[in-house]
C-alpha atoms as a PDB file:
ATOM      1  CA  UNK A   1      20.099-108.149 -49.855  1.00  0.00           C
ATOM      2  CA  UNK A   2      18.759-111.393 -48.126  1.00  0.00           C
ATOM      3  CA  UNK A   3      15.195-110.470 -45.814  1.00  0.00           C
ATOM      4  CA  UNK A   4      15.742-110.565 -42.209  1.00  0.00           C
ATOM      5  CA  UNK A   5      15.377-113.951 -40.779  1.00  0.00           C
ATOM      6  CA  UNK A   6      15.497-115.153 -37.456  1.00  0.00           C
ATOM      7  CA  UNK A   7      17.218-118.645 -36.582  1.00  0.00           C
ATOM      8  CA  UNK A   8      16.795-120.817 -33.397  1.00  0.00           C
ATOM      9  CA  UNK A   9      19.773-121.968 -31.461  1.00  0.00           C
ATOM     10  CA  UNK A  10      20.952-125.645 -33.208  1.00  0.00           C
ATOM     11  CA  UNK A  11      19.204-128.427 -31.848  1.00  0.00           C
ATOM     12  CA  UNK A  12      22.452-129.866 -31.808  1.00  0.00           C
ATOM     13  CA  UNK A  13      25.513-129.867 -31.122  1.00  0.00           C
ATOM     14  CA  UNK A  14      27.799-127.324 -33.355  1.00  0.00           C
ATOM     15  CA  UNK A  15      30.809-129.663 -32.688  1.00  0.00           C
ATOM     16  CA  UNK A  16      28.626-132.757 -33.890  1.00  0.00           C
ATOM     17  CA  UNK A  17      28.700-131.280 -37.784  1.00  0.00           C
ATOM     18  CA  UNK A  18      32.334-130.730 -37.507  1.00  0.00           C
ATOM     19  CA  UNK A  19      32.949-134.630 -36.512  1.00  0.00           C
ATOM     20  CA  UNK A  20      31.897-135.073 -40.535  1.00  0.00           C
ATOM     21  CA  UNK A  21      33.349-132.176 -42.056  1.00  0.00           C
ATOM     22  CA  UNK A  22      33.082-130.781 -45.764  1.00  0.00           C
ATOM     23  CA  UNK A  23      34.960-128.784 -47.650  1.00  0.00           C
ATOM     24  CA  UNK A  24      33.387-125.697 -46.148  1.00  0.00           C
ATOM     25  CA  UNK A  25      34.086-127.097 -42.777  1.00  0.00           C
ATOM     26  CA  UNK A  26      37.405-127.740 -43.052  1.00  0.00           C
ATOM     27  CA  UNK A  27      37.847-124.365 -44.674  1.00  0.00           C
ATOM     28  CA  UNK A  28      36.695-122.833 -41.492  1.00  0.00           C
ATOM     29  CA  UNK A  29      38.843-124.770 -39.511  1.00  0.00           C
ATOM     30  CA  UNK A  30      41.587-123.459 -41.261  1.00  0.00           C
ATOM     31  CA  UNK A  31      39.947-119.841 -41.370  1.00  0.00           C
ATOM     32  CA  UNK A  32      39.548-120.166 -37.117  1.00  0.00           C
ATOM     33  CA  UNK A  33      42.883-121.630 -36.695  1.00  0.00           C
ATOM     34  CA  UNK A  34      44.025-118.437 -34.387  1.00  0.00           C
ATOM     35  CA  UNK A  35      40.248-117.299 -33.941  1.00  0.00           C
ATOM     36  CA  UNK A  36      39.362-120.782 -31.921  1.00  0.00           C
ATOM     37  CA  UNK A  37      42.486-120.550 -29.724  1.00  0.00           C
ATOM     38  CA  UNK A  38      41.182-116.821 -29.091  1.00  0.00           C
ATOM     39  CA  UNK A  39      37.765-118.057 -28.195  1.00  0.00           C
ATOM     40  CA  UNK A  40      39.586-119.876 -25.333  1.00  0.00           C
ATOM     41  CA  UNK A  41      39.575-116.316 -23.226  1.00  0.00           C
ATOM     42  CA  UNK A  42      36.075-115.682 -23.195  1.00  0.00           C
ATOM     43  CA  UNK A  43      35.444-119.384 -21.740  1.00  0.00           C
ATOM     44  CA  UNK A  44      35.811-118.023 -18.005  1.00  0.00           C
ATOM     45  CA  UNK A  45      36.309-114.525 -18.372  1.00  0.00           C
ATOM     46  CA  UNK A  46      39.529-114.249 -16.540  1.00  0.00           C
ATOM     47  CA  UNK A  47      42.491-112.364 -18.606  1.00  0.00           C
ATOM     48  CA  UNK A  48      45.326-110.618 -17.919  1.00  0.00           C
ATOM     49  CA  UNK A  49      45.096-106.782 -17.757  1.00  0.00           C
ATOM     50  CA  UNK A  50      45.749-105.452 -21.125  1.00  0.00           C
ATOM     51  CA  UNK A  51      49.126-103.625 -21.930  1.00  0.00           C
ATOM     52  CA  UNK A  52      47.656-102.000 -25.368  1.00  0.00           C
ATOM     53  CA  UNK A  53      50.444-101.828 -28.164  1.00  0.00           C
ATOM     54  CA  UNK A  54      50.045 -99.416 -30.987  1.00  0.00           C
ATOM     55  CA  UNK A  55      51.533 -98.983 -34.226  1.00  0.00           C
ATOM     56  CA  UNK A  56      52.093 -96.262 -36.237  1.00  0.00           C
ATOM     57  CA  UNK A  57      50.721 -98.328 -39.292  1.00  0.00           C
ATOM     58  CA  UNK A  58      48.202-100.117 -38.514  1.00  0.00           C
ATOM     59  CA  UNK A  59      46.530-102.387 -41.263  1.00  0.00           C
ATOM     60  CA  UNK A  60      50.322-102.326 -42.358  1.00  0.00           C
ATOM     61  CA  UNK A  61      53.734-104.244 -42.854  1.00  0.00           C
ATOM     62  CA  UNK A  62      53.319-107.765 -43.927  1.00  0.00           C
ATOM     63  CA  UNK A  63      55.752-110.496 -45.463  1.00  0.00           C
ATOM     64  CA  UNK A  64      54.197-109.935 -48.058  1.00  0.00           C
ATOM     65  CA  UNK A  65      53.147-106.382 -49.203  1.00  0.00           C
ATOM     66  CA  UNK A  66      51.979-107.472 -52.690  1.00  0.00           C
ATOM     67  CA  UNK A  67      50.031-110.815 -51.396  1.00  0.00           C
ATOM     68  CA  UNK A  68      51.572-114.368 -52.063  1.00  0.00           C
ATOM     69  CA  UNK A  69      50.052-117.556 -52.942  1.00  0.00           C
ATOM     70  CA  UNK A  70      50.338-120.615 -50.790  1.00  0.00           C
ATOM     71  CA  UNK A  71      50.980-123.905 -51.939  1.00  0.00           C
ATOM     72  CA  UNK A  72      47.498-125.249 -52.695  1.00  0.00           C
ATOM     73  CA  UNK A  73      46.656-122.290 -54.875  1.00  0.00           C
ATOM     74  CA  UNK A  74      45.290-119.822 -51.785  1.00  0.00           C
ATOM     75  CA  UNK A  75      45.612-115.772 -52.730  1.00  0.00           C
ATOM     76  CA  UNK A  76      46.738-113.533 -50.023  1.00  0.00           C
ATOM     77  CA  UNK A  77      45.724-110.105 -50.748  1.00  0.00           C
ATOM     78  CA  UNK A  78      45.918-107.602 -48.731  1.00  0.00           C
ATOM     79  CA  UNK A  79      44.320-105.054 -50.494  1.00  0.00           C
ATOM     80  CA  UNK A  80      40.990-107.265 -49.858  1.00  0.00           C
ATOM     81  CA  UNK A  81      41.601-104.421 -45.915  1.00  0.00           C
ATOM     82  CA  UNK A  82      40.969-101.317 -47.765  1.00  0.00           C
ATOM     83  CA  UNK A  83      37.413-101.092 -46.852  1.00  0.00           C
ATOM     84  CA  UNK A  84      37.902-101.453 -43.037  1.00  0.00           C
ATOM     85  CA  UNK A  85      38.647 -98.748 -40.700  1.00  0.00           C
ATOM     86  CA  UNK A  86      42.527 -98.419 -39.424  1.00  0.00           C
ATOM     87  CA  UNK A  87      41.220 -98.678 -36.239  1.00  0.00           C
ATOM     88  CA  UNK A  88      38.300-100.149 -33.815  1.00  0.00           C
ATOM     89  CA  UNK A  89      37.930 -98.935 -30.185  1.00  0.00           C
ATOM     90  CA  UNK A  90      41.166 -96.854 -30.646  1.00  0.00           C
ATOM     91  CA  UNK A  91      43.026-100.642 -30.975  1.00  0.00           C
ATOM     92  CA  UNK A  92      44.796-100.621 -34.612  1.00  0.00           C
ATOM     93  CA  UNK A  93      43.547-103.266 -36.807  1.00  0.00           C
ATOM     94  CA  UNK A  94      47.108-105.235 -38.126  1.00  0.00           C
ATOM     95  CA  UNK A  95      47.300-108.007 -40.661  1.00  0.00           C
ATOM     96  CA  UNK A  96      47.689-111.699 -38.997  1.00  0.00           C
ATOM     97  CA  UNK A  97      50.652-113.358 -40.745  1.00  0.00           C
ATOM     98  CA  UNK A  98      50.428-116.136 -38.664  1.00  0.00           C
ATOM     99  CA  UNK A  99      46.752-117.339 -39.167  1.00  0.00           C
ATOM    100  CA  UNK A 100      47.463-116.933 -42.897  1.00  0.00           C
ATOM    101  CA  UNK A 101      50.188-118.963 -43.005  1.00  0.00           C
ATOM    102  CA  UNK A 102      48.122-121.450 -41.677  1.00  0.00           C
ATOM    103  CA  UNK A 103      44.892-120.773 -44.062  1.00  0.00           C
ATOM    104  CA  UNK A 104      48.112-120.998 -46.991  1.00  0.00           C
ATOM    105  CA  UNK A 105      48.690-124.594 -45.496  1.00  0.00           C
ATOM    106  CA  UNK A 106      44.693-126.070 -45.887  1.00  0.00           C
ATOM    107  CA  UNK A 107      43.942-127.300 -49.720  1.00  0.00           C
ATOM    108  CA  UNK A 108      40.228-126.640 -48.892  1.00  0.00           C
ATOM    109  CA  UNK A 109      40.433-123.209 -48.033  1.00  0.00           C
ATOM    110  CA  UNK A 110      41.890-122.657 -51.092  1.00  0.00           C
ATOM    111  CA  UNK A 111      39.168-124.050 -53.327  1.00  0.00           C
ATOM    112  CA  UNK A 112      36.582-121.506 -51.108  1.00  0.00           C
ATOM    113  CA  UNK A 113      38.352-118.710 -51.592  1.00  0.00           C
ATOM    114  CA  UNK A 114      40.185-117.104 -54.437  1.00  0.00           C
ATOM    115  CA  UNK A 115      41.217-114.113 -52.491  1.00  0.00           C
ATOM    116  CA  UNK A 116      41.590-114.018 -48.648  1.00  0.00           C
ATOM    117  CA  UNK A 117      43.364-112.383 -45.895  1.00  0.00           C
ATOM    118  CA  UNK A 118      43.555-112.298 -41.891  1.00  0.00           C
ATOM    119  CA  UNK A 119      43.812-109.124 -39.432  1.00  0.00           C
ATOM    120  CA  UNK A 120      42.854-109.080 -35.606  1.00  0.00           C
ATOM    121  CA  UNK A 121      42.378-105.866 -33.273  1.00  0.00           C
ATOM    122  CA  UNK A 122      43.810-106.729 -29.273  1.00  0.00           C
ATOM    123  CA  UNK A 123      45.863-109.942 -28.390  1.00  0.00           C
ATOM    124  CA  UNK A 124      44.156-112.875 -26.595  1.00  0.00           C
ATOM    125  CA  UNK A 125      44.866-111.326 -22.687  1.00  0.00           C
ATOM    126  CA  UNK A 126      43.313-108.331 -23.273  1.00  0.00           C
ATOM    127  CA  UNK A 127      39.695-107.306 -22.474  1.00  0.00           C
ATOM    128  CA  UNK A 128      38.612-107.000 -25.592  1.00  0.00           C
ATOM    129  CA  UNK A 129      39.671-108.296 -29.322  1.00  0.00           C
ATOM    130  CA  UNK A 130      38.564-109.231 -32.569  1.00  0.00           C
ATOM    131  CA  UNK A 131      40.541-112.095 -34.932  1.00  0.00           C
ATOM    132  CA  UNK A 132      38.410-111.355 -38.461  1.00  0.00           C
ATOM    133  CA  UNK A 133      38.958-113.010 -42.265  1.00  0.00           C
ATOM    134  CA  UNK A 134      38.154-111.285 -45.398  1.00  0.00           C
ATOM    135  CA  UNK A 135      37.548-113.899 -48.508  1.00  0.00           C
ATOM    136  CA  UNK A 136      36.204-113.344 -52.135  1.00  0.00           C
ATOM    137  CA  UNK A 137      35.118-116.975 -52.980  1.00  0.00           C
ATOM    138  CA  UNK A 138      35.910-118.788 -55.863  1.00  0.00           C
ATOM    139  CA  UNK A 139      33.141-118.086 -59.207  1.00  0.00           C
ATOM    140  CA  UNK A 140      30.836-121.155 -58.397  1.00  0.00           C
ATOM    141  CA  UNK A 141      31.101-120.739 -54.699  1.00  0.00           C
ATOM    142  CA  UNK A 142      29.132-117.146 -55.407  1.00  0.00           C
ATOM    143  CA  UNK A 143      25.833-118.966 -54.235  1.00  0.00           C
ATOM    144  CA  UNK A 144      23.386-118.460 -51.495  1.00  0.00           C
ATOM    145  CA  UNK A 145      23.739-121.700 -50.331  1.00  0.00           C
ATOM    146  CA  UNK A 146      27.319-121.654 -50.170  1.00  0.00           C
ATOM    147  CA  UNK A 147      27.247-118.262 -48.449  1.00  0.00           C
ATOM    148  CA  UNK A 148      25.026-119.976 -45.645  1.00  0.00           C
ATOM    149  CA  UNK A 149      26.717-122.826 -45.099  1.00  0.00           C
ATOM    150  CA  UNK A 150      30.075-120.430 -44.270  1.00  0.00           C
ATOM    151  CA  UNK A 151      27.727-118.651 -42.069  1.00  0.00           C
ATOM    152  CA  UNK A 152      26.708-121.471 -40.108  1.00  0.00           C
ATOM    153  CA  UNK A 153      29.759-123.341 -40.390  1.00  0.00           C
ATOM    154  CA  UNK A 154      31.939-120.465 -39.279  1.00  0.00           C
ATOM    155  CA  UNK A 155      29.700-119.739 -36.233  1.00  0.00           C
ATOM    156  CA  UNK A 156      29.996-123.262 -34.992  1.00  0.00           C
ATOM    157  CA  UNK A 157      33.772-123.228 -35.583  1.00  0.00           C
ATOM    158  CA  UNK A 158      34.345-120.133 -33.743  1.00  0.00           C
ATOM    159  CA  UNK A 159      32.476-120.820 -30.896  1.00  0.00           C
ATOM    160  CA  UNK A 160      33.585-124.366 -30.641  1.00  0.00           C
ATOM    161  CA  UNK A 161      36.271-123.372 -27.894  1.00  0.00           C
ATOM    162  CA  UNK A 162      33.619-121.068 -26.098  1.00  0.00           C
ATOM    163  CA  UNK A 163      30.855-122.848 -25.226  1.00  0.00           C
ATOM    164  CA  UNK A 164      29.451-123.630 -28.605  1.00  0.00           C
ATOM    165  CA  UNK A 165      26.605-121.271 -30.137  1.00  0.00           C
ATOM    166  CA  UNK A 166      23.679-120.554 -27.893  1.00  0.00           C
ATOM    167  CA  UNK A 167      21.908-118.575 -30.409  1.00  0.00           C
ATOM    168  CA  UNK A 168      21.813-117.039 -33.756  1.00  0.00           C
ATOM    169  CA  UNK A 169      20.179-113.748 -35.199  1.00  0.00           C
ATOM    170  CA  UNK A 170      20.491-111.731 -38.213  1.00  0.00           C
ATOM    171  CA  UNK A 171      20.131-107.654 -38.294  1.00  0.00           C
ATOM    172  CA  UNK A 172      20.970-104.508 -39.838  1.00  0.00           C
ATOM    173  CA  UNK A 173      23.760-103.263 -38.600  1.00  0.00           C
ATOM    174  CA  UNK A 174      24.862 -99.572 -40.726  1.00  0.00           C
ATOM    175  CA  UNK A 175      24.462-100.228 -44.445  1.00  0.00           C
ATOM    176  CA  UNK A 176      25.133-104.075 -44.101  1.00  0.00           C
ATOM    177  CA  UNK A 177      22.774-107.301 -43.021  1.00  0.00           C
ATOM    178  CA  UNK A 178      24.968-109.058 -40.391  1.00  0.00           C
ATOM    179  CA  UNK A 179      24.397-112.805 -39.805  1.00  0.00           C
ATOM    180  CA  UNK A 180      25.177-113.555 -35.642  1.00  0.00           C
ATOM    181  CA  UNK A 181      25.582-115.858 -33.733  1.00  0.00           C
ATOM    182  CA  UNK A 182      26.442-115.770 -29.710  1.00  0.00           C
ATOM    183  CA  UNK A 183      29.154-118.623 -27.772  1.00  0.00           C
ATOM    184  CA  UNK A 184      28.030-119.280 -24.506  1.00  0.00           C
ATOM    185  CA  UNK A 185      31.608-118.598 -23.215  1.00  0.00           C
ATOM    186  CA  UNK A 186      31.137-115.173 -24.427  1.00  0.00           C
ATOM    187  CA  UNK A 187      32.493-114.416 -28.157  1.00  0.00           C
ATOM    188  CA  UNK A 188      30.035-112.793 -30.773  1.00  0.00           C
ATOM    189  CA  UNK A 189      30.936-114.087 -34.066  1.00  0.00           C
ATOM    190  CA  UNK A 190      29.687-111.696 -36.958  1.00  0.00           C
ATOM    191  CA  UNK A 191      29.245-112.512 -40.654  1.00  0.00           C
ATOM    192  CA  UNK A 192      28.472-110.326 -43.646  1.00  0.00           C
ATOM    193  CA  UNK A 193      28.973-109.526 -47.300  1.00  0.00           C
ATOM    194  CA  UNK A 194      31.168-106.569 -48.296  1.00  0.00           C
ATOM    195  CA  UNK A 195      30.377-106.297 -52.101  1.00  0.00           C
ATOM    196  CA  UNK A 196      29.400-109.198 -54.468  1.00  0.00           C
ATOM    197  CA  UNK A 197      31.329-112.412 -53.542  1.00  0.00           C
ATOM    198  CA  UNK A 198      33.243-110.669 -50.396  1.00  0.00           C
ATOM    199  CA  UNK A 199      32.466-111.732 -47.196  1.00  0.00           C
ATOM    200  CA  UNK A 200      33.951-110.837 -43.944  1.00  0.00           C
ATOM    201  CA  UNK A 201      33.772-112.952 -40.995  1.00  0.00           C
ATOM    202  CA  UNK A 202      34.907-112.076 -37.206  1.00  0.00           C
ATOM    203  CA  UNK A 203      34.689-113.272 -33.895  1.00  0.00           C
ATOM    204  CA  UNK A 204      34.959-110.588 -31.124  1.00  0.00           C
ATOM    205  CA  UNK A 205      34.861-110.183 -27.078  1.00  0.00           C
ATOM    206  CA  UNK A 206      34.953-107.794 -24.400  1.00  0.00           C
ATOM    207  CA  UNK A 207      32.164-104.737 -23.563  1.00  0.00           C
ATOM    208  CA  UNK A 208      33.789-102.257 -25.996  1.00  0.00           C
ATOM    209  CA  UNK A 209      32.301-105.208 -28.930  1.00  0.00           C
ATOM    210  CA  UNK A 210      34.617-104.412 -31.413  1.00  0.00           C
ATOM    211  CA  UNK A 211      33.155-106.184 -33.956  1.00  0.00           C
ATOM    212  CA  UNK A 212      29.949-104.048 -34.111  1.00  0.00           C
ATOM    213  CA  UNK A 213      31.801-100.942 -34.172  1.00  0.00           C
ATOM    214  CA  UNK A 214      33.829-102.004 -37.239  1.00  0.00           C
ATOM    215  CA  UNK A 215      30.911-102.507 -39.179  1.00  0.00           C
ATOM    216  CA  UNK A 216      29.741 -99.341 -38.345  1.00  0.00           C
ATOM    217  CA  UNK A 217      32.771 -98.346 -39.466  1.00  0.00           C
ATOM    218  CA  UNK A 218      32.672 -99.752 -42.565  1.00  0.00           C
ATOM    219  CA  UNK A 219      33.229 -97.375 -45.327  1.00  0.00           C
END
């Protein structure tokens, strides 16, 4: 476990590292694809009122219910879910085809990640949601370096839409040590490790701060 450390708000711009991005970068991008278009709703704070839409099966039917592999090599696995609740605020947590289908399309997300897989809680008009990614990356990306860069990187991309990130902390939150950072337009985005080489990443809105409560959750 890394010791607590407190970070200031960038100095500059988020969006100025993504205008030269790496291969982490770019893997975020890829990673936010869905997440960044979410951010969009917390930039005013004006939605629609929610209609909420359960499931029976939540965390459940995908295209592919054995995982698939995308063209540049990327894993889908769903099983990578099993250690998150079913649901968060009483909103089912359900695997997002369509942002993987897009991570399956980016060659760098691919050489991040050996092992990844997308779910959100909410749609985009409702009062609260949460659009979160589950990776295991690759053997040499297993590095403490590596594992901040994502943090960083991933903060700036999903607040890019939001008001970039006005400020970053880390805490304990449960059992696990949560990296955070906050968009001005609203969105918390939420990074932490699951077990050695897992990492989840989220970003979340609304007062019910779904995010928080999954990793309470967290089992």
């Amino acid at each position: 476990m890394r010791p607590l450390r407190m970070r200031p708000a960038p100095t500059r711009s988020p969006l100025a590292r993504l205008c030269r991005p790496s291969r982490p970068v770019k893997a975020v991008l890829a990673a936010l694809a869905v997440a960044s278009a979410l951010s969009l709703a917390g930039c005013d704070g004006v939605g629609a009122t929610p209609t909420p839409q359960y499931t029976a099966v939540p965390i459940g039917a995908t295209p592919w219910p054995n995982g698939t592999t995308g063209q540049y090599g990327l894993r889908i696995d769903p099983s990578l879910l099993t250690r998150l609740p079913k649901f968060v605020g009483a909103q089912p947590i359900v695997e997002d085809a369509e942002s993987e289908i897009v991570a399956m399309g980016n060659a760098d997300l691919a050489k991040t990640f050996d092992g990844y897989v997308a779910a959100k809680a909410g749609e985009i008009a409702d009062d609260n949601w949460l659009a979160l990614v589950i990776g295991h990356f690759t053997p040499e990306n297993q590095t403490a370096d590596f594992y901040s860069a994502w943090v960083d990187q991933y903060a700036a991309a999903g607040c890019s839409q939001a008001s970039a990130v006005t400020a970053t902390n880390q805490e304990t939150v449960g059992d696990f040590v949560v990296d955070e950072a906050t968009c001005g337009g609203g969105p918390t985005v939420f990074t932490l490790h699951l077990d050695s080489g897992v990492v989840l990443s989220m970003v979340s809105d609304g007062p019910l701060d779904f995010g928080r409560q999954l990793i309470k959750a967290i089992y």
